[in-house]
C-alpha atoms as a PDB file:
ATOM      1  CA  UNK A   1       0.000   0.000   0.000  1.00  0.00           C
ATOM      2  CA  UNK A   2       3.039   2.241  -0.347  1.00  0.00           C
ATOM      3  CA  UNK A   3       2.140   4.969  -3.013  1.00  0.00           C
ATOM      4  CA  UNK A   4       4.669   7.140  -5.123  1.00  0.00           C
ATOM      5  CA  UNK A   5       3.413   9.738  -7.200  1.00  0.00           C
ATOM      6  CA  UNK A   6       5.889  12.229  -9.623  1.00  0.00           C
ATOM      7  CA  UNK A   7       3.469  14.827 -10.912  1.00  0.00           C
ATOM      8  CA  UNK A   8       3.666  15.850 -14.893  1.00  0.00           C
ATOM      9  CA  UNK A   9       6.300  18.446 -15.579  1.00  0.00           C
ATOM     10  CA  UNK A  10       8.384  17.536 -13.122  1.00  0.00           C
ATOM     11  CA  UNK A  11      12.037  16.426 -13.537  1.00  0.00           C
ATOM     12  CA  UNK A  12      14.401  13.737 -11.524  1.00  0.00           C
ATOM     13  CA  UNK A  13      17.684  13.403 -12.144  1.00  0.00           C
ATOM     14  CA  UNK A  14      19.995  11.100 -10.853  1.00  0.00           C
ATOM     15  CA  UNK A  15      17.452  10.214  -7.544  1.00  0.00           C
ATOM     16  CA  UNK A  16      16.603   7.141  -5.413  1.00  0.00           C
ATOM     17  CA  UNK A  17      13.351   6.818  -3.462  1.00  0.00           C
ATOM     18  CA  UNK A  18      13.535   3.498  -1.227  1.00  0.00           C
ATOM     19  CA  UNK A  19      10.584   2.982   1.221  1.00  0.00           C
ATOM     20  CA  UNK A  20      10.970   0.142   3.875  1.00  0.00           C
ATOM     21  CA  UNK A  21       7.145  -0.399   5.575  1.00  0.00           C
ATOM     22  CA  UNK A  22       3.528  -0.211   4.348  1.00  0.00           C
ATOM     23  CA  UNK A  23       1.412   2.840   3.845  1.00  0.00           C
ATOM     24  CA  UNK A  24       3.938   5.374   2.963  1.00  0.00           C
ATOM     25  CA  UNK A  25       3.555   8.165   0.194  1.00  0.00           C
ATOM     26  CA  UNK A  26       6.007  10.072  -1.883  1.00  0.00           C
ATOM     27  CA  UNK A  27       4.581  12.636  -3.697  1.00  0.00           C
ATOM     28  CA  UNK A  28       6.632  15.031  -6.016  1.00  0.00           C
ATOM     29  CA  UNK A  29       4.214  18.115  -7.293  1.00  0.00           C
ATOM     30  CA  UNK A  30       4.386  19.606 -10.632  1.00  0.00           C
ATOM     31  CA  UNK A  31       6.730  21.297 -12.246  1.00  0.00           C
ATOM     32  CA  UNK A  32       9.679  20.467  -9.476  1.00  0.00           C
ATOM     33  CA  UNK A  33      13.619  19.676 -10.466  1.00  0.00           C
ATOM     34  CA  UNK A  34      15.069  17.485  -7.871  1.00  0.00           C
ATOM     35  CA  UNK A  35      19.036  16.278  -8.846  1.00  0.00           C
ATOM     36  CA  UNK A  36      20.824  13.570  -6.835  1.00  0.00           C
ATOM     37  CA  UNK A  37      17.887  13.917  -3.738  1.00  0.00           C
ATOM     38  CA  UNK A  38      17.799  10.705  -1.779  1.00  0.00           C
ATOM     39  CA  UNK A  39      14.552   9.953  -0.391  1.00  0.00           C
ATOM     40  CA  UNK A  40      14.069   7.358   2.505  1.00  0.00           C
ATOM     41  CA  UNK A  41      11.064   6.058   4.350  1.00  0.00           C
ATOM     42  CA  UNK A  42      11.392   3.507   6.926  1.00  0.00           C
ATOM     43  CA  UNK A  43       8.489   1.596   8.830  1.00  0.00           C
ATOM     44  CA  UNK A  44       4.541   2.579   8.521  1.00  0.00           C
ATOM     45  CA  UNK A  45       2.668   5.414   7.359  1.00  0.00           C
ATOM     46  CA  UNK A  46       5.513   7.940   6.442  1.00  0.00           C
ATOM     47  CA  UNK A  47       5.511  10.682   3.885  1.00  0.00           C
ATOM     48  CA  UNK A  48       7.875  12.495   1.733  1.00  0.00           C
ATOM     49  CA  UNK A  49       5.126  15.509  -0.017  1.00  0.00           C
ATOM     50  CA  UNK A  50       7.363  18.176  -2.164  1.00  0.00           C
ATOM     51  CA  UNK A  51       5.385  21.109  -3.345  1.00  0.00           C
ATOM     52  CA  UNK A  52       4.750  22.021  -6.980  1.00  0.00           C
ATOM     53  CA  UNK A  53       7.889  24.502  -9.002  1.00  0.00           C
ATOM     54  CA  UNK A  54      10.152  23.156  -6.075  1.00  0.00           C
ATOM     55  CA  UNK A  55      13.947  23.092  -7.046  1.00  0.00           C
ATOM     56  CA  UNK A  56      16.668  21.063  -5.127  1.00  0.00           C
ATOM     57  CA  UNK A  57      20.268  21.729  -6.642  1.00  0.00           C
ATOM     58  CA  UNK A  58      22.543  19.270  -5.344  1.00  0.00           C
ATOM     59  CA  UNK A  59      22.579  16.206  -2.842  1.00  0.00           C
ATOM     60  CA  UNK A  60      19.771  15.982  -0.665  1.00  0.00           C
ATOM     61  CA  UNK A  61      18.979  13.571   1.676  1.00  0.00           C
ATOM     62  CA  UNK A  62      15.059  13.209   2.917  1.00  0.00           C
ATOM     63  CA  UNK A  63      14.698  10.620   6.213  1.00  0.00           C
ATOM     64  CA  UNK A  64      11.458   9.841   7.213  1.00  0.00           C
ATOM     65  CA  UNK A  65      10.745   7.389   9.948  1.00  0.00           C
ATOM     66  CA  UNK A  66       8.348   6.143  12.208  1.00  0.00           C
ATOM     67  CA  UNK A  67       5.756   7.680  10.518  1.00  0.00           C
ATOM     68  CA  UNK A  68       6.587  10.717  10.674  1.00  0.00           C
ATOM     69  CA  UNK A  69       6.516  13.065   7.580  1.00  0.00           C
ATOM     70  CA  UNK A  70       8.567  15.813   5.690  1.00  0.00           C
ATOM     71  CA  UNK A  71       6.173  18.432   4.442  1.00  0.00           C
ATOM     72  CA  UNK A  72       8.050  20.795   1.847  1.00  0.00           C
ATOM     73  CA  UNK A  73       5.917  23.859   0.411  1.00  0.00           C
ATOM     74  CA  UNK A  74       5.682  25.368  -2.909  1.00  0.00           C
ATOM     75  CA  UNK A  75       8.363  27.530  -4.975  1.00  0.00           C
ATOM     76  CA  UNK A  76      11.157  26.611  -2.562  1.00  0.00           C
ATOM     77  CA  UNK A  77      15.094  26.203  -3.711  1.00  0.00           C
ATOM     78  CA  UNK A  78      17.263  24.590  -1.841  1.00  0.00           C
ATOM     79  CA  UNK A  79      21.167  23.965  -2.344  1.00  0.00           C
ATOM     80  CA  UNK A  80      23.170  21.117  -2.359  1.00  0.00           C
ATOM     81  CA  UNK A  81      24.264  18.627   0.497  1.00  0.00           C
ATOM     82  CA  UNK A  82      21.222  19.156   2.612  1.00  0.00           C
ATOM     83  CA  UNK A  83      19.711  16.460   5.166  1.00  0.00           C
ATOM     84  CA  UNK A  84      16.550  16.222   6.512  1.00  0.00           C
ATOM     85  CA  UNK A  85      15.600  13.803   9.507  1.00  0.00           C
ATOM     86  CA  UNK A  86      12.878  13.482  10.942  1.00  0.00           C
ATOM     87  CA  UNK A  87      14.236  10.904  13.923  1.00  0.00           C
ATOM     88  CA  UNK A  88      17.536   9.933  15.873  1.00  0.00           C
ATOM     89  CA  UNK A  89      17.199   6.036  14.134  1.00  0.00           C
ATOM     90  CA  UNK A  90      17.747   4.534  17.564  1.00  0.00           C
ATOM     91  CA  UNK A  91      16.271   5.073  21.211  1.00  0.00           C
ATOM     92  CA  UNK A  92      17.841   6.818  23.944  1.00  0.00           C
ATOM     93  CA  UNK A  93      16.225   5.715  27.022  1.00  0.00           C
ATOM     94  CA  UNK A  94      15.865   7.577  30.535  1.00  0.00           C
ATOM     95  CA  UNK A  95      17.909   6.039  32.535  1.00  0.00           C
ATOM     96  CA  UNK A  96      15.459   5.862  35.711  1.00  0.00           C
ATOM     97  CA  UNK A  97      12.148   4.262  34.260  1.00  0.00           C
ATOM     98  CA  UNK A  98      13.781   3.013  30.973  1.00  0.00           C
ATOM     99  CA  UNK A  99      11.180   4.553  28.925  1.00  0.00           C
ATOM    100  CA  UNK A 100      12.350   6.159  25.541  1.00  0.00           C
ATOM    101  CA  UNK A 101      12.738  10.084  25.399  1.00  0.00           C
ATOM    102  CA  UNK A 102      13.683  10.712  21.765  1.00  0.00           C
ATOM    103  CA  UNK A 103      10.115  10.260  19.704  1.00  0.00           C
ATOM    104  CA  UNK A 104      10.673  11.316  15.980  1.00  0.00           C
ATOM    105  CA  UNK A 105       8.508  14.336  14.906  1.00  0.00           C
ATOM    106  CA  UNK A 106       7.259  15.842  11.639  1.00  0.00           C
ATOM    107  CA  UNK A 107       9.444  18.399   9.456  1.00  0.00           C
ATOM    108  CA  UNK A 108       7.412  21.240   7.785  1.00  0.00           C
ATOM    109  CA  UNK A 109       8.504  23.560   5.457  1.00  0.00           C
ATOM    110  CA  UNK A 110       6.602  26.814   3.992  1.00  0.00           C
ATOM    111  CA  UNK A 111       5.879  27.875   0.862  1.00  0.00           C
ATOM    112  CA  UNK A 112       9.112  30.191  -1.191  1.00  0.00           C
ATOM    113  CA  UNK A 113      11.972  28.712   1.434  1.00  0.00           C
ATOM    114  CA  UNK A 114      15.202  29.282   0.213  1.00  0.00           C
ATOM    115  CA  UNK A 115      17.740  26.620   2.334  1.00  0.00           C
ATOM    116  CA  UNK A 116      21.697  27.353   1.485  1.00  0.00           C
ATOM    117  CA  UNK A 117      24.348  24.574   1.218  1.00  0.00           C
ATOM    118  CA  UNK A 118      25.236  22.420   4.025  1.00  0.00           C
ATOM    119  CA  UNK A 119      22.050  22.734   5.839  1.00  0.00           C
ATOM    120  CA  UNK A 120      20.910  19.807   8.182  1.00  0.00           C
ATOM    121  CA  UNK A 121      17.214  20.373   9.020  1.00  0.00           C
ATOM    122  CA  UNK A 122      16.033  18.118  12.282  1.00  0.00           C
ATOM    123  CA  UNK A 123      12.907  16.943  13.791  1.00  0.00           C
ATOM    124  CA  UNK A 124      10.260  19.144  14.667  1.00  0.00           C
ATOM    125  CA  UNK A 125      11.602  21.554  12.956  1.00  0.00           C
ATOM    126  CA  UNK A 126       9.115  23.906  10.974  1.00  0.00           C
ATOM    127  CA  UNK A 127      10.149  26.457   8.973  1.00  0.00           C
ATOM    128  CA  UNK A 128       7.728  29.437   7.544  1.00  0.00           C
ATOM    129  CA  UNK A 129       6.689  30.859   4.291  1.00  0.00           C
ATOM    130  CA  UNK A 130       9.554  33.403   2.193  1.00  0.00           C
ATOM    131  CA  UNK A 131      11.837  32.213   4.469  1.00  0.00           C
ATOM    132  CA  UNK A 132      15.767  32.102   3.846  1.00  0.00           C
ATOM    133  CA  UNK A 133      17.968  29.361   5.900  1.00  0.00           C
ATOM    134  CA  UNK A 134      21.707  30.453   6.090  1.00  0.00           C
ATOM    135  CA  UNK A 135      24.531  28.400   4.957  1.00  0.00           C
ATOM    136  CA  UNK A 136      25.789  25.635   7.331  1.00  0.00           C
ATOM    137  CA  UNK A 137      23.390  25.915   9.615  1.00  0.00           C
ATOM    138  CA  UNK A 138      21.198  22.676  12.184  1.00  0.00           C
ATOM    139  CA  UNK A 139      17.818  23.763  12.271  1.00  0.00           C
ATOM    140  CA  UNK A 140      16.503  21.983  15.633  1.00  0.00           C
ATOM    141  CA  UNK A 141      12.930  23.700  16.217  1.00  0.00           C
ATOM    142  CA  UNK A 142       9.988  25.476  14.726  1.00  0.00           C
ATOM    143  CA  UNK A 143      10.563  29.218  13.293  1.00  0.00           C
ATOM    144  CA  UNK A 144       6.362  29.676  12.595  1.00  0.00           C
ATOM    145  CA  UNK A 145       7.579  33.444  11.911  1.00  0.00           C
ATOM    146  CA  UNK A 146       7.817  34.104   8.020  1.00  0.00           C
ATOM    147  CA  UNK A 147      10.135  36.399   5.764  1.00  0.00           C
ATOM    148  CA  UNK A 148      13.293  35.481   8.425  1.00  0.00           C
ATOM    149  CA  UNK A 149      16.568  34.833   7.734  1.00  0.00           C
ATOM    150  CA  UNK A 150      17.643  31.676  10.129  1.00  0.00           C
ATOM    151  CA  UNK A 151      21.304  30.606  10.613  1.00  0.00           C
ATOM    152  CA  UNK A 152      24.078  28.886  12.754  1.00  0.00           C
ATOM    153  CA  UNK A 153      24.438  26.046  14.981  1.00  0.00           C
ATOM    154  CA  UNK A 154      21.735  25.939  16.376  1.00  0.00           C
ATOM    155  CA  UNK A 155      19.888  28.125  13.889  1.00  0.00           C
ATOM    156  CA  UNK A 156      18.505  31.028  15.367  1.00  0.00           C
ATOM    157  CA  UNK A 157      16.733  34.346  13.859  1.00  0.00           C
ATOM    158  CA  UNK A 158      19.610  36.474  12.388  1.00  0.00           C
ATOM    159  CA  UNK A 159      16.905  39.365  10.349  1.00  0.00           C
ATOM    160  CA  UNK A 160      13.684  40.123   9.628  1.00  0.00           C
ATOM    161  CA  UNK A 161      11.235  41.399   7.200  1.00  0.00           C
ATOM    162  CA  UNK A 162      12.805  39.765   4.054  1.00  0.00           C
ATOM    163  CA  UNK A 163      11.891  38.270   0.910  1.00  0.00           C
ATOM    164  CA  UNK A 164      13.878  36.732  -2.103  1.00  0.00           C
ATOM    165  CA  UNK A 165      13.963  35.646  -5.738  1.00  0.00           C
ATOM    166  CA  UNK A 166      14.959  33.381  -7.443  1.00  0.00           C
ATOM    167  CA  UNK A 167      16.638  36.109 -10.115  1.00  0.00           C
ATOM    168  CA  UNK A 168      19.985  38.024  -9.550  1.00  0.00           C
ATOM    169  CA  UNK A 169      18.587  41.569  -9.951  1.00  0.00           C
END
């Protein structure tokens, strides 16, 4: 019941998609240009959902697990050697009652996000609309605010009330 769809118009060039579960999704929207993305989905209900006129430059790794899901709006351009997870792929456990304390969590990006090279986006993070993410930064929570620019380690608001374009004016 796993379900892939690549929308008309859109172009994939040198890509992988492997899912490992049932009930996942991938689903590319129109008109996007994805080179060299990697796209992973392990265990049950997952989802990988790129928005229509999306472009993705360069190597980009999408991890999606335990049903979690990457959400990534429309008319957004990212760079090249990006990662996305959405989960540590193993437990860490409090020590005291042994239950685990690192749940995966859903990765949302806005519409017109423009993420620079090196970026590694993690869990829970959310990112919103007209929104530029700085070179080399770890994104490691939700930034609802919209037309920011976000960078470092951790990423944190560096400037507001922006906007960009895909043209060199």
């Amino acid at each position: 019941n796993n379900i892939i769809i690549i929308s008309p118009g859109s172009v994939l060039l040198n890509c992988s998609i492997a899912v490992f579960g049932s009930n996942n999704k991938v689903i590319i929207g129109e008109n996007c240009r994805l080179c060299d993305v990697e796209i992973h989905i392990e265990d049950n209900n997952g989802a990988v959902v790129i928005g229509k006129n999306t472009t993705i430059a360069g190597f980009t790794h999408l991890a999606s697990i335990e049903g979690t899901s990457i959400t990534i709006g429309e008319d957004c351009m990212f760079s090249k050697d990006i990662t996305f997870r959405t989960g540590d792929s193993h437990s860490i456990l409090n020590e005291e009652n042994g239950l685990r304390i690192n749940p995966s969590e859903d990765i949302i990006i806005g519409n017109h996000v423009w993420i620079g090279n090196k970026v590694i986006v993690l869990k829970g993070t959310v990112i919103g609309d007209n929104c530029i993410v700085g070179t080399g930064s770890i994104v490691t929570k939700p930034f609802d605010k919209t037309n920011i620019i976000i960078a470092g380690s951790p990423a944190s608001i560096v400037k507001d009330g922006v906007c960009w374009l895909k043209e060199r004016i």
